[in-house]
C-alpha atoms as a PDB file:
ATOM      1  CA  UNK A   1      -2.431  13.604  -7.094  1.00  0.00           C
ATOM      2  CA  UNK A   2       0.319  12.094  -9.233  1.00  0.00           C
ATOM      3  CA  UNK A   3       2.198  14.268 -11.215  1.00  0.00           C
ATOM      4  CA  UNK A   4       1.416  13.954 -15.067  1.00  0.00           C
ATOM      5  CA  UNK A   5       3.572  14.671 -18.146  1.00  0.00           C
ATOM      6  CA  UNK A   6       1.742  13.515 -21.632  1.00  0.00           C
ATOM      7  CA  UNK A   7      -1.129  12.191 -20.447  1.00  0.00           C
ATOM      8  CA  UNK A   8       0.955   9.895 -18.396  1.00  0.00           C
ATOM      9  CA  UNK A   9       1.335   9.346 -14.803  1.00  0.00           C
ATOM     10  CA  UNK A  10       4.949   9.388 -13.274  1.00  0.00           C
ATOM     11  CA  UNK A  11       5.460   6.479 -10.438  1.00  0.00           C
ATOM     12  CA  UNK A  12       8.389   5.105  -9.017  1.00  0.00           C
ATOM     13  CA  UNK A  13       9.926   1.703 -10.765  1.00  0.00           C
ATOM     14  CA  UNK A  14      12.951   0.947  -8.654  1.00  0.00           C
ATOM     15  CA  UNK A  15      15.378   2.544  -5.327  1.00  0.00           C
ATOM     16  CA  UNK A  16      19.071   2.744  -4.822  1.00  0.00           C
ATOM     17  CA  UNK A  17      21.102   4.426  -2.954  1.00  0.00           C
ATOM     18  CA  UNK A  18      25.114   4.990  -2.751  1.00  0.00           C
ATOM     19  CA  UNK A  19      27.033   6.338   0.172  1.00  0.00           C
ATOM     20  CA  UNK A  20      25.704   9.840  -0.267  1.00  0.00           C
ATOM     21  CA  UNK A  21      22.704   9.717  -2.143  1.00  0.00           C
ATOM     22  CA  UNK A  22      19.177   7.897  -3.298  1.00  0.00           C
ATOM     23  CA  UNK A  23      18.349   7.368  -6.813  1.00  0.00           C
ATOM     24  CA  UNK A  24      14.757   7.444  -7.840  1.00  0.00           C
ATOM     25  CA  UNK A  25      14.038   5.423 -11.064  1.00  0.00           C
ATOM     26  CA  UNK A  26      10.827   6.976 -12.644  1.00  0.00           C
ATOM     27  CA  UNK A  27       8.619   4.597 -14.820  1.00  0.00           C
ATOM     28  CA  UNK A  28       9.653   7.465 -18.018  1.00  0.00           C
ATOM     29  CA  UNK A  29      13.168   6.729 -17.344  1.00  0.00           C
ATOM     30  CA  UNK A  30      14.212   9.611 -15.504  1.00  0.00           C
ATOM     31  CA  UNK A  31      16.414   9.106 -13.081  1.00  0.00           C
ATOM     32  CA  UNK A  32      16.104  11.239  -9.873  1.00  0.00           C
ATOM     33  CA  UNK A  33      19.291  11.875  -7.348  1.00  0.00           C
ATOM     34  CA  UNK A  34      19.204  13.888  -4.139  1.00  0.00           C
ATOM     35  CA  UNK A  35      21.547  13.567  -1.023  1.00  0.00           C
ATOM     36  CA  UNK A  36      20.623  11.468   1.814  1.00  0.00           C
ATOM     37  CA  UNK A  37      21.494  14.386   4.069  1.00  0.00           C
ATOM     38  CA  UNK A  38      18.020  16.095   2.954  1.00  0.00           C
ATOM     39  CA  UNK A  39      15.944  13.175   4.759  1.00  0.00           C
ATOM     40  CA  UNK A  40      16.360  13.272   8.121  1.00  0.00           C
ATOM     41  CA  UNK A  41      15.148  10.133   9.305  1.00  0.00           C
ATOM     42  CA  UNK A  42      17.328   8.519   6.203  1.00  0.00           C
ATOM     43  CA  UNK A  43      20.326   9.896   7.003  1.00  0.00           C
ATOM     44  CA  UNK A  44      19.931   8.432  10.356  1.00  0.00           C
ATOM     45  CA  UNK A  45      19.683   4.997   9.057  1.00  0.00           C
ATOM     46  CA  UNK A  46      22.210   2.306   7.853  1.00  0.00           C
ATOM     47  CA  UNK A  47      22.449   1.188   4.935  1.00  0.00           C
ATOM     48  CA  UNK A  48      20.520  -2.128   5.893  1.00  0.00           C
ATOM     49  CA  UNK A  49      17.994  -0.096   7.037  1.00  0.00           C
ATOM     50  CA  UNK A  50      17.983   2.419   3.877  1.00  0.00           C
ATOM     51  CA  UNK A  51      17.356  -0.633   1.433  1.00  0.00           C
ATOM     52  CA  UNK A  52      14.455  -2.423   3.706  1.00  0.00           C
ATOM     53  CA  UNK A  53      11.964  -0.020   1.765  1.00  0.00           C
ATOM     54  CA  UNK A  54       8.643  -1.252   0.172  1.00  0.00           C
ATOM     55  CA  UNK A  55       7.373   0.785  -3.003  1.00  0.00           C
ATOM     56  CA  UNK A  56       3.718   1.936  -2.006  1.00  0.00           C
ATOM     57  CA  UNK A  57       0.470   3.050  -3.860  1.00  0.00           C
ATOM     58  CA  UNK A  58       1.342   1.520  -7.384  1.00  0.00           C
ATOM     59  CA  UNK A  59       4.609   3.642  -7.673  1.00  0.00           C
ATOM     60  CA  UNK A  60       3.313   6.931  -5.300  1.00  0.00           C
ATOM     61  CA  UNK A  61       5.453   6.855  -2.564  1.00  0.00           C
ATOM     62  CA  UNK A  62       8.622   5.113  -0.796  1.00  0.00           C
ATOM     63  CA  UNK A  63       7.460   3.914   2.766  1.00  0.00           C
ATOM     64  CA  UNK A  64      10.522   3.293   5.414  1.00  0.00           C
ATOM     65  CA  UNK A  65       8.732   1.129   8.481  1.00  0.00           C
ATOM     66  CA  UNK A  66      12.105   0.975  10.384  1.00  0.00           C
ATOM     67  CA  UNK A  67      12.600   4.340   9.885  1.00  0.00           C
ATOM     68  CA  UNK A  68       9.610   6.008   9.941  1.00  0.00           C
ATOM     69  CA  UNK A  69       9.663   7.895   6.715  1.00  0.00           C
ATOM     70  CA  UNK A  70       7.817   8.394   3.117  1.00  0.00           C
ATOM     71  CA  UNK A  71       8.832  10.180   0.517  1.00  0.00           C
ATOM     72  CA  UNK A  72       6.568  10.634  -2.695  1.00  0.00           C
ATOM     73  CA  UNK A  73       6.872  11.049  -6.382  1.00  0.00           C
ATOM     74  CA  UNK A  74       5.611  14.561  -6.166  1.00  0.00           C
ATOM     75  CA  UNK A  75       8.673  15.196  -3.574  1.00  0.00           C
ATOM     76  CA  UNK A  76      10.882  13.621  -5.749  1.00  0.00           C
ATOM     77  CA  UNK A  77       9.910  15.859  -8.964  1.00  0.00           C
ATOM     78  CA  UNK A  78       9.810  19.667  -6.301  1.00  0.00           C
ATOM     79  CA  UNK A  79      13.344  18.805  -5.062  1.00  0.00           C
ATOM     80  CA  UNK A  80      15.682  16.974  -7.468  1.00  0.00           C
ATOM     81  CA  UNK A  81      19.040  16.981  -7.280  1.00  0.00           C
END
């Protein structure tokens, strides 16, 4: 279950990351930081590895082949930075 504020479903619209942290862009513009440190399996991965991500589910979730990991909206929202 998506998350909804005004009727309107949050998804993810685009991933970034900088040395220490990932950046969630939310399709109602918020912008979401946490550090890497709190994922495991992405703190175990380069940077290479960080950005070969694929957006899943229409916006739901962040899926990480390489690295085995997924991360969803709703975890986004519980634990931001």
């Amino acid at each position: 279950m998506s998350t909804l504020t005004d009727n309107k479903t949050i998804l993810i619209e685009s991933v970034w990351f900088d040395k220490d942290s990932i950046f969630v862009k939310m399709n109602n513009d918020q912008i979401i930081q946490n550090p890497i440190d709190w994922f495991p399996n992405l703190k175990k991965g380069t940077i290479n590895q960080l950005k070969n991500f694929s957006i899943e589910a229409n916006g739901r979730w962040i899926h990480w082949e390489e690295l085995d990991e997924d991360l969803s909206v709703e975890g986004f929202l519980k634990f931001k930075g």
